[in-house]
Protein backbone atom coordinates (compact mmCIF):
# COMPACT_ATOMS: atom_id res chain seq x y z
CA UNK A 1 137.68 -22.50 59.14
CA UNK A 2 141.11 -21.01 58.23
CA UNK A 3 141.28 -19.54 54.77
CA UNK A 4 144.57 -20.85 52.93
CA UNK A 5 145.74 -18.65 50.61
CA UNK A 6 147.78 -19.54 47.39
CA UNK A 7 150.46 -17.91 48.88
CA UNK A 8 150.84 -19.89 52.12
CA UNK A 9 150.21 -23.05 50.18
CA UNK A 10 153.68 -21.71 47.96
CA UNK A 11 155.41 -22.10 51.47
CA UNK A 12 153.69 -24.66 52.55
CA UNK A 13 155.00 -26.51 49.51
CA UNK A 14 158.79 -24.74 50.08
CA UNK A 15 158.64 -26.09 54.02
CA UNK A 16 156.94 -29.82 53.00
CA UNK A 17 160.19 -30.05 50.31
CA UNK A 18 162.78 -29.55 53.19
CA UNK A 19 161.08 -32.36 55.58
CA UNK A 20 161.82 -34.60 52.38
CA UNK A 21 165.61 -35.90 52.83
CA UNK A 22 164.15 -36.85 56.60
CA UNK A 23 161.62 -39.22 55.22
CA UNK A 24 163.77 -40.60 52.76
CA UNK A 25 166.34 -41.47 55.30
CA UNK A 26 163.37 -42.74 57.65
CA UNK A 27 162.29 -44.97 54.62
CA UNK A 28 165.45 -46.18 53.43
CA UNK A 29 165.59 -47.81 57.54
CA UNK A 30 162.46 -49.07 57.20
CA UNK A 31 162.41 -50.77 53.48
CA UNK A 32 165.49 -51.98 53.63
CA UNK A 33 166.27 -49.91 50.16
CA UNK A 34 167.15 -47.05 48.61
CA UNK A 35 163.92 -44.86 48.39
CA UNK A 36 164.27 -41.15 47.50
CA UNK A 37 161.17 -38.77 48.33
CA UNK A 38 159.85 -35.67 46.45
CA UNK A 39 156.97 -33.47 47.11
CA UNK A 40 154.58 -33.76 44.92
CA UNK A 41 151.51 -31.31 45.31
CA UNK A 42 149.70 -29.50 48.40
CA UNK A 43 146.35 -28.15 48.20
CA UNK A 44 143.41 -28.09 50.30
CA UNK A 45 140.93 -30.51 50.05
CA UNK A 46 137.26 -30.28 51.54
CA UNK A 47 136.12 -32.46 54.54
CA UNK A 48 132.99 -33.66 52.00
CA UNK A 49 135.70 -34.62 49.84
CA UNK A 50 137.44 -36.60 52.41
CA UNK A 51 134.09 -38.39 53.60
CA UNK A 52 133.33 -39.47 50.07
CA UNK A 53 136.72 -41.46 49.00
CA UNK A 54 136.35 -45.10 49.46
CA UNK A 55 139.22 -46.92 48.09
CA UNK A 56 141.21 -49.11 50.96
CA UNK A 57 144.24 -47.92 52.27
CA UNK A 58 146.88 -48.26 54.70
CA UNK A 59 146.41 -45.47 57.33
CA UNK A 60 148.40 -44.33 60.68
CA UNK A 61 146.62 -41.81 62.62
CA UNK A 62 149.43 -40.31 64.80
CA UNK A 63 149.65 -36.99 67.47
CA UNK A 64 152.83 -35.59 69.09
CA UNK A 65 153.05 -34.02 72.03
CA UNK A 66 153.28 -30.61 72.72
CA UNK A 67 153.62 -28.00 70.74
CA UNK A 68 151.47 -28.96 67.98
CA UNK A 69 149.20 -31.68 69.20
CA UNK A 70 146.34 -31.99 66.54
CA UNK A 71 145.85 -35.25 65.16
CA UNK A 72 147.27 -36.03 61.18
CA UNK A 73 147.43 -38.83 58.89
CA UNK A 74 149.82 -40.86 56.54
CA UNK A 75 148.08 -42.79 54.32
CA UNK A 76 148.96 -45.47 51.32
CA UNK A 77 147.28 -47.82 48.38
CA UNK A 78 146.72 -51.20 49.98
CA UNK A 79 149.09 -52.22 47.26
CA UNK A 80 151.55 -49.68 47.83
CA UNK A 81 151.38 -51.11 51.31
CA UNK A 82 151.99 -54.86 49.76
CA UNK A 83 154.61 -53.96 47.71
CA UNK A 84 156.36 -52.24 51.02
CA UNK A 85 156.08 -55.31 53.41
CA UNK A 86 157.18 -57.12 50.64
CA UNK A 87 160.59 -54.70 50.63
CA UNK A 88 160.24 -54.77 54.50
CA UNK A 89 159.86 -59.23 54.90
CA UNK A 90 162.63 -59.65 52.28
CA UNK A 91 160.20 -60.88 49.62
CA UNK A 92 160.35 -60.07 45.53
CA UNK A 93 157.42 -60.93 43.72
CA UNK A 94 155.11 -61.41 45.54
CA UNK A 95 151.35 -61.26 44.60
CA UNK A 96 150.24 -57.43 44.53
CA UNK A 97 146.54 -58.89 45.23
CA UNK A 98 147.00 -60.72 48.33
CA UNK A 99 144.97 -59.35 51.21
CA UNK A 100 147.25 -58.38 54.03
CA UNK A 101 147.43 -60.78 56.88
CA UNK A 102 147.81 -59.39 60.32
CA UNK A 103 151.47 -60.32 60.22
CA UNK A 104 151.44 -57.88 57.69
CA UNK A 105 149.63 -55.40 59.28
CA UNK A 106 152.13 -55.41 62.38
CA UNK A 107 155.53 -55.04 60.50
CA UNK A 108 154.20 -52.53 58.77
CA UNK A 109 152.44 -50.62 62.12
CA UNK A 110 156.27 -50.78 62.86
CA UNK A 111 157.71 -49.39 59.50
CA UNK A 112 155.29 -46.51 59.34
CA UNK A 113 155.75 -45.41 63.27
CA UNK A 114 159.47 -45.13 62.14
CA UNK A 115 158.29 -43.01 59.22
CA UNK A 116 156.49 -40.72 61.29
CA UNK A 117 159.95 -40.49 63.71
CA UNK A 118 161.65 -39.44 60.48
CA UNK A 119 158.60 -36.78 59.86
CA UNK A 120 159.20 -35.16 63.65
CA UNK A 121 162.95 -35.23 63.26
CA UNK A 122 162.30 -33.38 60.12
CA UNK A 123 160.18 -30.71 61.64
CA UNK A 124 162.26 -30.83 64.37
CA UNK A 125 165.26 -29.68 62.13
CA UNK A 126 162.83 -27.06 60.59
CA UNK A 127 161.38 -25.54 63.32
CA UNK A 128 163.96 -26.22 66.16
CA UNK A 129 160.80 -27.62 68.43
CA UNK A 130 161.45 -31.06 69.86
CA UNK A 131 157.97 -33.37 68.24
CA UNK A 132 157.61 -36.66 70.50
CA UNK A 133 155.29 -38.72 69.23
CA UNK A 134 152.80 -39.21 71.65
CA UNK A 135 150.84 -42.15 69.86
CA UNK A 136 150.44 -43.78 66.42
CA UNK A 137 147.80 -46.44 65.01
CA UNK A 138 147.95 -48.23 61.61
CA UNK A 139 145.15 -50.10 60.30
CA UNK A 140 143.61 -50.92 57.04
CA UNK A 141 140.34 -50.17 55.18
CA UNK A 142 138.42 -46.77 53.97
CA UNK A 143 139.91 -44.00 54.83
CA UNK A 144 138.98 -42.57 58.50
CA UNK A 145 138.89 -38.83 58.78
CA UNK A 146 139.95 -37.65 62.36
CA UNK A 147 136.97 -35.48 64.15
CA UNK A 148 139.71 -32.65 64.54
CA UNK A 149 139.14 -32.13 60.79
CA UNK A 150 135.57 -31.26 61.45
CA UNK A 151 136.88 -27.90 63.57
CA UNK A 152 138.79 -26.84 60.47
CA UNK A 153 136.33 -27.87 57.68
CA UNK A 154 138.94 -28.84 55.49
CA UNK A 155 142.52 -30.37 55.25
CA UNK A 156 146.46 -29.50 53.49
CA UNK A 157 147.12 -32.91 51.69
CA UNK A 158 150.58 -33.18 51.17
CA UNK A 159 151.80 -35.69 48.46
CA UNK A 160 155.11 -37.40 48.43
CA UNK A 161 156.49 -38.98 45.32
CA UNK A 162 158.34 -42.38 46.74
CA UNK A 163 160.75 -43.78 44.05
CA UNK A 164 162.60 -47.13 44.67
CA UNK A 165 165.01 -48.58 42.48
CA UNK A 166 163.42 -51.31 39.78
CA UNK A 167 160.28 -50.47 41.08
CA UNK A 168 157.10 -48.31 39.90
CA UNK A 169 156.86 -44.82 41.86
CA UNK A 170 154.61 -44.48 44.72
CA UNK A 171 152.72 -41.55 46.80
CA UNK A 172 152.77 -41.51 50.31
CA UNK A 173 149.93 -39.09 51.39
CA UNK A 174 149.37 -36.35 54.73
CA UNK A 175 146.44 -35.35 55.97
CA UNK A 176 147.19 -32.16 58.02
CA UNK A 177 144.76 -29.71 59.43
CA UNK A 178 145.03 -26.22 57.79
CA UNK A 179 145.53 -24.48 61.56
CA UNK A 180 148.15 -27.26 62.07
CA UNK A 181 150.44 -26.08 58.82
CA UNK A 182 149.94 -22.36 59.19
CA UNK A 183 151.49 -22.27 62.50
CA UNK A 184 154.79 -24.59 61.52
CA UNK A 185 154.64 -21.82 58.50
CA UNK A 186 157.23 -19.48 59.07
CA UNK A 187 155.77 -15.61 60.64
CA UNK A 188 156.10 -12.94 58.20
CA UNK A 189 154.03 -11.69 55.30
CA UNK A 190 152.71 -15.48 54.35
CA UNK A 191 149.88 -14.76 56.77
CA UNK A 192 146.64 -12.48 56.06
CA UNK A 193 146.91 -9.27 57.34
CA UNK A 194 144.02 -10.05 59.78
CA UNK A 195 145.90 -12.47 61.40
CA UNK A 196 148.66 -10.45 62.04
CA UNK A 197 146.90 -7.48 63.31
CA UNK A 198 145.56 -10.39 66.26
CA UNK A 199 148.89 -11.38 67.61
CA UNK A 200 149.23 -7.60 68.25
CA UNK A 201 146.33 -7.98 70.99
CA UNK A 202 146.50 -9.90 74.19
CA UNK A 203 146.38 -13.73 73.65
CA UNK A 204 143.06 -15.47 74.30
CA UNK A 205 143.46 -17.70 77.83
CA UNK A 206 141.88 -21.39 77.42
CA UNK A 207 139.01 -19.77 80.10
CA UNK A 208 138.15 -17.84 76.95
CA UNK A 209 138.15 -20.14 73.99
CA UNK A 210 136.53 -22.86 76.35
CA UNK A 211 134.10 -19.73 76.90
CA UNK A 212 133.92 -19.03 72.68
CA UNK A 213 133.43 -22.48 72.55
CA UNK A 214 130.90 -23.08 74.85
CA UNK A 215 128.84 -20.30 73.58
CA UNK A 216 128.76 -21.50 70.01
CA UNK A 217 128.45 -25.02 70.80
CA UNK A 218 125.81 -24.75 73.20
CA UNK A 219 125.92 -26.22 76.77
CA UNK A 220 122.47 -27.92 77.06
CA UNK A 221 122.92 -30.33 74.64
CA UNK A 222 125.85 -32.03 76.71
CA UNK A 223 125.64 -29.89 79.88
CA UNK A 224 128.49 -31.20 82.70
CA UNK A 225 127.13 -32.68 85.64
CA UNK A 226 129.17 -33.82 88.48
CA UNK A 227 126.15 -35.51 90.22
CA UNK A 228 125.06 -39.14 89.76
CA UNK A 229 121.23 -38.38 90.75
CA UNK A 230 121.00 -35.72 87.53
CA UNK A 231 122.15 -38.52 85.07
CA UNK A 232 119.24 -41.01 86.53
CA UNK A 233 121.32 -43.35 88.36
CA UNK A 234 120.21 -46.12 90.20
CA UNK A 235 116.65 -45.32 88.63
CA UNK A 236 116.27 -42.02 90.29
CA UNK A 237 116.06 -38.65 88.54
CA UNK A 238 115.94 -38.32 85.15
CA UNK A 239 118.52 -36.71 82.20
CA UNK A 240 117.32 -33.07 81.38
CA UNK A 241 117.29 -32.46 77.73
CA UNK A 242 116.86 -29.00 76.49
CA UNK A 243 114.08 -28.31 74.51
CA UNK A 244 114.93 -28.36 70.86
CA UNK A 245 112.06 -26.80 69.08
CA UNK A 246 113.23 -24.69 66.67
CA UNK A 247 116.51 -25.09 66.48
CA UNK A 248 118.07 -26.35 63.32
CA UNK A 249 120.75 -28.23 62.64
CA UNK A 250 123.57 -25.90 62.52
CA UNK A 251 122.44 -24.65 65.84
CA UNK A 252 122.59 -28.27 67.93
CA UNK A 253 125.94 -28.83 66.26
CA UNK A 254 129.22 -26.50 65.46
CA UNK A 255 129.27 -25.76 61.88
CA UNK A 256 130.83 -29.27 59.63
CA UNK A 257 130.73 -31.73 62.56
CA UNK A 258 126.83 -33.27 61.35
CA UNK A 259 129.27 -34.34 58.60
CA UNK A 260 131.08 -37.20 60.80
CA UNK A 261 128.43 -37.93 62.57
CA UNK A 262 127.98 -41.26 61.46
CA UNK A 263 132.07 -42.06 61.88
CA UNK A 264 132.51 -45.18 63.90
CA UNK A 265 134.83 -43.97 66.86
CA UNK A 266 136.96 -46.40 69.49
CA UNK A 267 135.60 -46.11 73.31
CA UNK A 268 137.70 -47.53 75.99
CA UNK A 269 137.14 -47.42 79.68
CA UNK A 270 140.91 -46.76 81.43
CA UNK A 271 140.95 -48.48 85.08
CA UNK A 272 144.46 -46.95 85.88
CA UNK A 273 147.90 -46.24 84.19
CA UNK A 274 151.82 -46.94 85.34
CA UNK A 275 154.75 -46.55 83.53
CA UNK A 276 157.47 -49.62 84.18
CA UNK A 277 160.98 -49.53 82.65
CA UNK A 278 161.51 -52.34 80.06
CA UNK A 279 163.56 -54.83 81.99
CA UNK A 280 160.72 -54.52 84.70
CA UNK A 281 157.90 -55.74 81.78
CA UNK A 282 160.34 -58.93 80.26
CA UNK A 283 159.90 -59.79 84.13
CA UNK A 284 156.31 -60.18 84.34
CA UNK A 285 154.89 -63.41 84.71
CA UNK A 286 151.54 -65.29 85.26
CA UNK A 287 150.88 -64.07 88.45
CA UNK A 288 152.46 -61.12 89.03
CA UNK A 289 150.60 -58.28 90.32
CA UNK A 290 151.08 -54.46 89.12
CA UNK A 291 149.72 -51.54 90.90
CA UNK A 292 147.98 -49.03 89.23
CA UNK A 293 148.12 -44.94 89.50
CA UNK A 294 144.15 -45.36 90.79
CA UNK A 295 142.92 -45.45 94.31
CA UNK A 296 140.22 -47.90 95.00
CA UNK A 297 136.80 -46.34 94.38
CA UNK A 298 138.23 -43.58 92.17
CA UNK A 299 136.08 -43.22 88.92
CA UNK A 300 137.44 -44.81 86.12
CA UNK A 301 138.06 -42.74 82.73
CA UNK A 302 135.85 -43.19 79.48
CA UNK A 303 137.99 -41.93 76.60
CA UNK A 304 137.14 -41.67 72.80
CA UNK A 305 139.56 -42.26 70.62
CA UNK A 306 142.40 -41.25 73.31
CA UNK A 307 140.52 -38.00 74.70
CA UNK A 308 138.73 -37.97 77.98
CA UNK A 309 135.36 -37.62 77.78
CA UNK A 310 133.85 -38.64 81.04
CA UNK A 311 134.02 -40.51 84.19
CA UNK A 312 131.91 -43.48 86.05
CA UNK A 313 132.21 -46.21 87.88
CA UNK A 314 132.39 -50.18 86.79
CA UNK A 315 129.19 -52.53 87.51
CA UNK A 316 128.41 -55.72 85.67
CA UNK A 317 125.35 -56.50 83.31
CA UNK A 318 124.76 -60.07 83.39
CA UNK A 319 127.76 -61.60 82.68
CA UNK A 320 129.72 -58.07 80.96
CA UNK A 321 131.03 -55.26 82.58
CA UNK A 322 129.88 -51.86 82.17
CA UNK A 323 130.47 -48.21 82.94
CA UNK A 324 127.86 -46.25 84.98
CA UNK A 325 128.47 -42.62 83.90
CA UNK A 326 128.55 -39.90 86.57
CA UNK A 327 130.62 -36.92 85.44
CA UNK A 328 130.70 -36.04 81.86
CA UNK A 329 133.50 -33.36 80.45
CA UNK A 330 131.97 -30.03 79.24
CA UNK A 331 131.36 -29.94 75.23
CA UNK A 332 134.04 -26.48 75.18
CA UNK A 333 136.54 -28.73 77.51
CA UNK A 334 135.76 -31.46 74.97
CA UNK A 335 136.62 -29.38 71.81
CA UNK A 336 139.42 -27.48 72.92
CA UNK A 337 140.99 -30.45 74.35
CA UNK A 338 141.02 -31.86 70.43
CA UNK A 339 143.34 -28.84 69.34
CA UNK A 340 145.54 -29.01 72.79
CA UNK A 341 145.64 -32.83 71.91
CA UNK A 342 144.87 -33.39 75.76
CA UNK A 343 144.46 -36.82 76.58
CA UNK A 344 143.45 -36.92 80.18
């Protein structure tokens, strides 16, 4: 995991204060109000640390696209999050306690993706990169720790003080991988000496880290097989497993991952894509038909939580679809896609 030293978290705290005006603007859009934002605190915080906290929250889990396309958090109190689609609907005092109705839930999906434009026009100003955002999720509950954490070991939690006029002061909260801030970091003499010394030497290709990765992972636990017959389909063949006798459990799986394992994740099978211009969706209609970027026959995609993970075809079981798998991504392809933020 990358070490963060109290140095680098003194700039991270010196580059987190400049994105601030840009999510105050993005929030005084969104609530309707003027809201000034000021940092608060960054440290690192401990992925044990993360998996213990329980309290309910209002979360967005966004990624932008290239260059930095590791997955990061906002998060707020379920009743920070009342009192802000209160702000948001045009409603003063309402009930703090009321449970958020899925009304709720979708104005504010809308009010934080419009935070998060704010947070990539601020880095954008920062850095000079352009940050699309290349998707964003809000729901409500415990908190739900992102399995690119896992590959760091820890997180930078940033804390923004939110104050609003006649009301009590808020924290907004982000959840950043440490590898994530020390590259928007500026280059100089914030960085250990080690990591200098490596930009000096040739740059590793993705061949090699999916190599690094591969090796330390360990490719027969997940091994990638192209062929339907080794996967046991149709009743014929059978799945090799590697014999796992004296292995423990740091040796089946990369160091801090067997601490998520039990972290619900989202699978969805993807028949096809197209992209349509928006006067071309208001015309849709019962009926109308809309062709797909798959050929007939082509595998469909199995993705988890966004990222391709294998391939198979559709049959039905009973009355329910299904997915029969017969190509499965490589656990180093797998991994490195998380830090790439591939999602196909």
């Amino acid at each position: 995991m990358p070490d963060v030293s109290a140095k680098q978290i003194t700039a991270a705290q010196t580059f987190f204060r400049k994105v601030c005006p840009s999510l105050g603007t993005a929030l005084n859009e969104q609530l309707n109000s003027e809201a000034t934002v000021d940092l608060l605190d960054v440290r690192v915080v401990s992925l044990a640390e993360l998996l213990e906290r329980q309290d309910h929250v209002l979360q967005t889990l966004f990624t932008f696209s290239h260059p930095e396309g590791s997955e990061r958090v906002f998060l707020v109190p379920e009743e920070t999050a009342r009192l802000y689609v209160d702000l948001m609907e045009g409603i003063s005092g309402a009930d703090s306690t009321e449970p958020l109705t899925d009304a709720n839930i979708d104005t504010l999906t809308a009010g934080m993706t419009g935070l998060v434009r704010g947070f990539s026009l601020g880095l954008h100003e920062l850095t000079g990169d352009h940050y699309d955002i290349e998707s964003s999720s809000t729901h409500t509950g415990a908190l739900t720790v992102p399995p690119v954490f896992a590959l760091d070991g820890n997180a930078v939690e940033v804390q923004f003080a939110i104050s609003i006029p006649d009301l009590p002061d808020t924290v907004l909260t982000g959840l950043f991988t440490a590898t994530l801030v020390l590259d928007l970091l500026p280059p100089g003499d914030i960085r250990p000496a080690a990591e200098a010394a490596a930009d000096e030497t040739e740059p590793l290709s993705e061949d090699d880290v999916a190599a690094m990765l591969s090796e330390a992972i360990g490719d027969d636990f997940g091994e990638e097989s192209g062929s339907a017959s080794r996967l046991g389909v149709g009743g014929q063949g059978s799945i090799p497993f590697a014999d796992l006798s004296g292995r423990t459990a740091d040796m089946i799986h990369p160091r801090g991952l067997e601490m998520i394992l039990d972290i619900p994740l989202d699978v969805t099978v993807e028949l096809g894509r197209v992209r349509m211009l928006i006067k071309d969706v208001l015309e849709l209609s019962s009926g109308s038909i809309i062709e797909l970027d798959r050929v007939a026959g082509e595998p469909v995609d199995l993705l988890v939580n966004g990222r391709l993970v294998a391939k198979g075809e559709v049959v039905v079981i009973e009355d329910n679809f299904g997915i029969r798998i017969t190509e499965i991504v490589s656990p180093a392809e797998r991994v490195a896609g998380l830090g790439r933020g591939d999602r196909r």
